[in-house]
PDB file of N, CA and C in Angstrom:
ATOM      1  N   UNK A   1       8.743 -10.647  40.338  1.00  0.00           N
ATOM      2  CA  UNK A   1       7.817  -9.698  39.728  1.00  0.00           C
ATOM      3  C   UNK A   1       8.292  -9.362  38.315  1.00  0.00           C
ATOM      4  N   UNK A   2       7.463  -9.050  37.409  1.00  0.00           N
ATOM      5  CA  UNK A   2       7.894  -9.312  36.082  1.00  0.00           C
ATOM      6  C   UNK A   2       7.267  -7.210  35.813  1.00  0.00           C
ATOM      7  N   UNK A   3       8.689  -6.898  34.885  1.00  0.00           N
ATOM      8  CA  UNK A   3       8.625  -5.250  34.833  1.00  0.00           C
ATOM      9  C   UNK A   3       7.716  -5.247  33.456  1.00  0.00           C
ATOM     10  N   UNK A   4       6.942  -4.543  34.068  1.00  0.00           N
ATOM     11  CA  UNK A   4       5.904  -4.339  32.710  1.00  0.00           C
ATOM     12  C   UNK A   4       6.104  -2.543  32.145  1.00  0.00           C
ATOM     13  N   UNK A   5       7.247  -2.455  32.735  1.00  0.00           N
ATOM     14  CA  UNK A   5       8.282  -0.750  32.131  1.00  0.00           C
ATOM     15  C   UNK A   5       7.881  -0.816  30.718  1.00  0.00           C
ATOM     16  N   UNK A   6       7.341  -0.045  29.901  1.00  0.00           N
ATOM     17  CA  UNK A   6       7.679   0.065  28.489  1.00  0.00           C
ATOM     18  C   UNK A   6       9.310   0.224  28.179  1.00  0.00           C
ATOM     19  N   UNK A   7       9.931  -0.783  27.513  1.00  0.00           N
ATOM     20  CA  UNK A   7      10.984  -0.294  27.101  1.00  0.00           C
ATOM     21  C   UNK A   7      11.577  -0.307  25.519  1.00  0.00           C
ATOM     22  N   UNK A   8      12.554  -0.234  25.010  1.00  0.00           N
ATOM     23  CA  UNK A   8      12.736   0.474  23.635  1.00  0.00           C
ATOM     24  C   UNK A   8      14.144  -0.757  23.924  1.00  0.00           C
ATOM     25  N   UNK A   9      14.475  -1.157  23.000  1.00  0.00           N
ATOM     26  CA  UNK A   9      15.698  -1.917  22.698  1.00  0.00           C
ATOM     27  C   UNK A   9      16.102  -1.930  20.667  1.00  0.00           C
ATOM     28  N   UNK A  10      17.506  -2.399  20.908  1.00  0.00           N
ATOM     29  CA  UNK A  10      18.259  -2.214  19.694  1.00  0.00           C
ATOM     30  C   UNK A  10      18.899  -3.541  19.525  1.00  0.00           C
ATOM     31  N   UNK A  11      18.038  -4.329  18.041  1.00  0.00           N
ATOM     32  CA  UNK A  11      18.487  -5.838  17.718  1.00  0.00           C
ATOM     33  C   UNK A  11      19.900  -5.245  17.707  1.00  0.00           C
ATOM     34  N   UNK A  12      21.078  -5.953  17.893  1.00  0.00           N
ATOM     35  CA  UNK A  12      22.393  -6.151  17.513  1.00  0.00           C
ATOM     36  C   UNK A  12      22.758  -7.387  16.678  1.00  0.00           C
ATOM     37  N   UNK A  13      22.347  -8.287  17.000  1.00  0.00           N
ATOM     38  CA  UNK A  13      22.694  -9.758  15.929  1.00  0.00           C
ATOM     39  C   UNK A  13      21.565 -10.925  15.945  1.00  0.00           C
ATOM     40  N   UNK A  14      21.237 -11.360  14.868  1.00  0.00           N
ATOM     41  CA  UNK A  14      20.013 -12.405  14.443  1.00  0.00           C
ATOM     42  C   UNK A  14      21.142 -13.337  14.370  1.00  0.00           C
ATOM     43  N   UNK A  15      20.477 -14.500  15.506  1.00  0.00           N
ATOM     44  CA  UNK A  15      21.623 -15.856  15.339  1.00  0.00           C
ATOM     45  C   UNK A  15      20.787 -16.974  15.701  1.00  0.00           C
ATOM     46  N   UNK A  16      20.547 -17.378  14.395  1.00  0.00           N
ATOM     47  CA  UNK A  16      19.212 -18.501  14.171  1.00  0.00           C
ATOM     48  C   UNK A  16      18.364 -18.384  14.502  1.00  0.00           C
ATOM     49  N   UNK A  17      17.388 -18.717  15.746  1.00  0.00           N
ATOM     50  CA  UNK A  17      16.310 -18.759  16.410  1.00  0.00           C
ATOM     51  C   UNK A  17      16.187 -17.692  17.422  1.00  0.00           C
ATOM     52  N   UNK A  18      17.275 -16.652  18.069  1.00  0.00           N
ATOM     53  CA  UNK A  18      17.340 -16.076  18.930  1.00  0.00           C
ATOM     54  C   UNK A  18      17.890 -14.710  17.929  1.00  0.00           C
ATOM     55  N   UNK A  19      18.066 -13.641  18.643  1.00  0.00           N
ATOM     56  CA  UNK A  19      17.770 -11.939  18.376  1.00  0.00           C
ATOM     57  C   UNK A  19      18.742 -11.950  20.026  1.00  0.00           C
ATOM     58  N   UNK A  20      19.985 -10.638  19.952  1.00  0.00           N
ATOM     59  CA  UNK A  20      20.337 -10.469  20.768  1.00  0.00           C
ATOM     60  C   UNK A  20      20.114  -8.617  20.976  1.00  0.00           C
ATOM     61  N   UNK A  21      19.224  -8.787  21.585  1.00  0.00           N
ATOM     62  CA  UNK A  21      18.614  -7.315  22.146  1.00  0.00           C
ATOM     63  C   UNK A  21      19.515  -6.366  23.121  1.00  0.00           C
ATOM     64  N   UNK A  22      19.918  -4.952  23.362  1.00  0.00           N
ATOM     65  CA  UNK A  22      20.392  -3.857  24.001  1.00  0.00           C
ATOM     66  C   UNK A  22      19.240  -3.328  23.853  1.00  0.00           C
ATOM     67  N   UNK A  23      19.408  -2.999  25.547  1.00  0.00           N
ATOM     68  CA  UNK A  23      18.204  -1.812  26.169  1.00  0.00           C
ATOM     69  C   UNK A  23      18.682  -0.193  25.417  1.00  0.00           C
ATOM     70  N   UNK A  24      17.823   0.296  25.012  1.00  0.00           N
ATOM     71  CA  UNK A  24      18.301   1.869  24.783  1.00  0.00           C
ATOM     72  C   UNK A  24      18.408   2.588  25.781  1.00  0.00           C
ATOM     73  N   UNK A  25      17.589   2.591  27.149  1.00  0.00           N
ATOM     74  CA  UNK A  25      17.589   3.182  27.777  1.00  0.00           C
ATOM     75  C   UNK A  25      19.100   3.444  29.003  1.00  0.00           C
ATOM     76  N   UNK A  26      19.614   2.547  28.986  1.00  0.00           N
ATOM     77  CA  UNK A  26      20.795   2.141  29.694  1.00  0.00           C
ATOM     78  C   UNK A  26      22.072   1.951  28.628  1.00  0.00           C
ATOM     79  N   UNK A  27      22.954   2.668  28.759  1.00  0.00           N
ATOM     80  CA  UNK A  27      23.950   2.554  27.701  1.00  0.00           C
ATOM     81  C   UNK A  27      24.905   1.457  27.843  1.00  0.00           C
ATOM     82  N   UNK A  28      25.088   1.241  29.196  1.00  0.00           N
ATOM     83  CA  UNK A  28      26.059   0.130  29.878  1.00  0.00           C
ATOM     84  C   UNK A  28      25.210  -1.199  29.994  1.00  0.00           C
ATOM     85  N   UNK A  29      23.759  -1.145  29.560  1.00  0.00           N
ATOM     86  CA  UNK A  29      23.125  -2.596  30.013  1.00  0.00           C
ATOM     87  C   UNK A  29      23.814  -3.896  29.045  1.00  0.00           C
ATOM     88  N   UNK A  30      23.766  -5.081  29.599  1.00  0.00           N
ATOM     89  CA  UNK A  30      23.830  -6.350  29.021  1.00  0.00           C
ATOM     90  C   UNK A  30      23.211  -6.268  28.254  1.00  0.00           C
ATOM     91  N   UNK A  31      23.521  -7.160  27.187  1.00  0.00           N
ATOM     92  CA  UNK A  31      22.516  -7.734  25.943  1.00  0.00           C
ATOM     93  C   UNK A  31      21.604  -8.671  26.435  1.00  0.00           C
ATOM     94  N   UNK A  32      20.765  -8.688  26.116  1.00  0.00           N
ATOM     95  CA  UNK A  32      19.694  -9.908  26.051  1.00  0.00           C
ATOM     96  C   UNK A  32      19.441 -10.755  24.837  1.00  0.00           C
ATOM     97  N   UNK A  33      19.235 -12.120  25.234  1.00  0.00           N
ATOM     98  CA  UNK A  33      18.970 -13.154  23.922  1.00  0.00           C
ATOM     99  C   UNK A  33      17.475 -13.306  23.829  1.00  0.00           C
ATOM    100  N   UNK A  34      16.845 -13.363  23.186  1.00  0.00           N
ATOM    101  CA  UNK A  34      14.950 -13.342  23.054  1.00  0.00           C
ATOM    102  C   UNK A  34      15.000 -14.381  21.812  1.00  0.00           C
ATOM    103  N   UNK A  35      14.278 -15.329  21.991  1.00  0.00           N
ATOM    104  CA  UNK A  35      13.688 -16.142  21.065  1.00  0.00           C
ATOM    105  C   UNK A  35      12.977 -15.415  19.785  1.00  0.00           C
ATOM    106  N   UNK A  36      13.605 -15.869  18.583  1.00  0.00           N
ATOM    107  CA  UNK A  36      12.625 -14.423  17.525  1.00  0.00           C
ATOM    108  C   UNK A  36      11.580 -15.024  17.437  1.00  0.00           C
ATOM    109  N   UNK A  37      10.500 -16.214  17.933  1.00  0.00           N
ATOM    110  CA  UNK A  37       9.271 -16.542  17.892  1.00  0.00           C
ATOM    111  C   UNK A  37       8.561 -15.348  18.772  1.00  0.00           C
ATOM    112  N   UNK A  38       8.959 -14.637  19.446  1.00  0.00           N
ATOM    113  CA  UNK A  38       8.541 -13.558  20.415  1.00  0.00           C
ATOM    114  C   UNK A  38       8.940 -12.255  20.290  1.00  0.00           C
ATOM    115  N   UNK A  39       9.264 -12.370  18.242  1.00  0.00           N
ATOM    116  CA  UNK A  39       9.568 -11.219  17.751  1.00  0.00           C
ATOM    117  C   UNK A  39       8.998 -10.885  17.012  1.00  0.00           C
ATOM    118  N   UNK A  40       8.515  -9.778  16.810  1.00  0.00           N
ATOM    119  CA  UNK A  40       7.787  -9.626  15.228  1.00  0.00           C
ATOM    120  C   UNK A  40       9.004  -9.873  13.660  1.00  0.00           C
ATOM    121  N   UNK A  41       7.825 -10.501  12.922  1.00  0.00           N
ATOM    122  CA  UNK A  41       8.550 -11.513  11.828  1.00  0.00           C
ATOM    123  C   UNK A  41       9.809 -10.801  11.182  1.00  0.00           C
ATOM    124  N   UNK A  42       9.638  -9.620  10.878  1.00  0.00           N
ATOM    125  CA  UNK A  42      10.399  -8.833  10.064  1.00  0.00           C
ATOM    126  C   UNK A  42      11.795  -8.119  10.250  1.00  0.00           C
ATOM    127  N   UNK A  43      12.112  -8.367  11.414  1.00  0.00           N
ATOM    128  CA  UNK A  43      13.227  -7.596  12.175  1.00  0.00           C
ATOM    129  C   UNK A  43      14.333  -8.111  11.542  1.00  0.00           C
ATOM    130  N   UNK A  44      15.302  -7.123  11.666  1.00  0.00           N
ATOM    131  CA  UNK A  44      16.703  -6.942  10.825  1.00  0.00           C
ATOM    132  C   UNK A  44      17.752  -6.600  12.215  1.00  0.00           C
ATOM    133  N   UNK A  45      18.904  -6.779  12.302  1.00  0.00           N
ATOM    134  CA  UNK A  45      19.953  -6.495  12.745  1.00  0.00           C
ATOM    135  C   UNK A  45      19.935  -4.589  12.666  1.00  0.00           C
ATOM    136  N   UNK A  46      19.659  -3.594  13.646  1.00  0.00           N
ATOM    137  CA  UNK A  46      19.669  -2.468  13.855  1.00  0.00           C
ATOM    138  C   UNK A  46      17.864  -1.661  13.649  1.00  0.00           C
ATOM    139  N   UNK A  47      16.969  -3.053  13.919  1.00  0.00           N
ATOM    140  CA  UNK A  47      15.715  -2.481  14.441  1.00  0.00           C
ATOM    141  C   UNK A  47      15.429  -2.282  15.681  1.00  0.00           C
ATOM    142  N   UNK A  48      14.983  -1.098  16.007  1.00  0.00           N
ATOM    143  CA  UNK A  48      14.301  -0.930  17.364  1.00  0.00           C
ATOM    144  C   UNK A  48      13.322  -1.608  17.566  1.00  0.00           C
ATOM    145  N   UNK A  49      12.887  -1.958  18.967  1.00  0.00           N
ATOM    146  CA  UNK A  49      11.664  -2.646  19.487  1.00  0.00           C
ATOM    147  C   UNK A  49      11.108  -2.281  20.777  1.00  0.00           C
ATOM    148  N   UNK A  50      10.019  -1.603  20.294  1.00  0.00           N
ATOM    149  CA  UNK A  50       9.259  -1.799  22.168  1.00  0.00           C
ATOM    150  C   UNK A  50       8.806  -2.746  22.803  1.00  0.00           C
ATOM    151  N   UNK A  51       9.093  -3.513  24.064  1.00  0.00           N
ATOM    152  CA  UNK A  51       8.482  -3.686  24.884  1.00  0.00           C
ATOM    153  C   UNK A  51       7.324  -3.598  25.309  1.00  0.00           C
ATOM    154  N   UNK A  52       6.360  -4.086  25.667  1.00  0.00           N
ATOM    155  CA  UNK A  52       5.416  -4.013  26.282  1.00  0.00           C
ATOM    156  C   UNK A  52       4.215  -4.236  26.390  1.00  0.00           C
ATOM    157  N   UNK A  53       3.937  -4.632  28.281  1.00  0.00           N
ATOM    158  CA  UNK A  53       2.843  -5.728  28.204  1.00  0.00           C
ATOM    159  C   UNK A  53       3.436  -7.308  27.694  1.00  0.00           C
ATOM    160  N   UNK A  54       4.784  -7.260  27.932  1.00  0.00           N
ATOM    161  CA  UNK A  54       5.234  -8.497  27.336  1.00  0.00           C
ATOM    162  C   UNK A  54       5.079  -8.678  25.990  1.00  0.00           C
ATOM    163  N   UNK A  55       4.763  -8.003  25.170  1.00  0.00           N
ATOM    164  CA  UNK A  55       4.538  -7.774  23.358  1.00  0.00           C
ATOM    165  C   UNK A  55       5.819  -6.761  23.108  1.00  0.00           C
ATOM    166  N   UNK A  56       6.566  -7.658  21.961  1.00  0.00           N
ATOM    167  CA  UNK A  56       7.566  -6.895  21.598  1.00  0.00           C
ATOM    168  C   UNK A  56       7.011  -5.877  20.024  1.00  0.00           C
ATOM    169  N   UNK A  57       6.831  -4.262  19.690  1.00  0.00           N
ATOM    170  CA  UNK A  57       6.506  -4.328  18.390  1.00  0.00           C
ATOM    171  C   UNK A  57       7.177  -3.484  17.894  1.00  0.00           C
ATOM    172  N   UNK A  58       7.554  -3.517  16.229  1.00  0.00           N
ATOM    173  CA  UNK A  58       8.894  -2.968  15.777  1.00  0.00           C
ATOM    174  C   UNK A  58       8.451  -1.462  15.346  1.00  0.00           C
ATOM    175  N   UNK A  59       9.826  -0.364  15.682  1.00  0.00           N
ATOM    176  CA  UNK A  59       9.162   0.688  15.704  1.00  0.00           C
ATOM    177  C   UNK A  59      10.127   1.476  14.300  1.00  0.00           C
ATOM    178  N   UNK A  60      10.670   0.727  13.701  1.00  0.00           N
ATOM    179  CA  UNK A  60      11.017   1.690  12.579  1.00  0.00           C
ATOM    180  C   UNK A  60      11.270   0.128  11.503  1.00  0.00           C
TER     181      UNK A  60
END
């Protein structure tokens, strides 16, 4: 089953083709790697991103 949770995450490092994402909501969570084709174009190393609906969109 795929979580359609709105969630909020924090880029930590742009490394070529992939974005390594932290959940905000969980302080102890794993990082995640996300393809930046499934990122909005503009993201920097310490942008937030919501989740949701499977659409990632940048919130600052």
């Amino acid at each position: 089953m795929i979580d359609m949770t709105p969630t909020t995450y924090l880029v930590i490092k742009i490394d070529g083709d992939y974005a390594l994402l932290r959940r905000l909501e969980e302080e102890n969570a794993e990082p995640i790697s996300v393809a930046r084709a499934l990122l909005p174009e503009n993201i920097q190393e310490g942008s937030r991103l919501l989740r949701e609906f499977l659409e990632y969109t940048l919130l600052d």
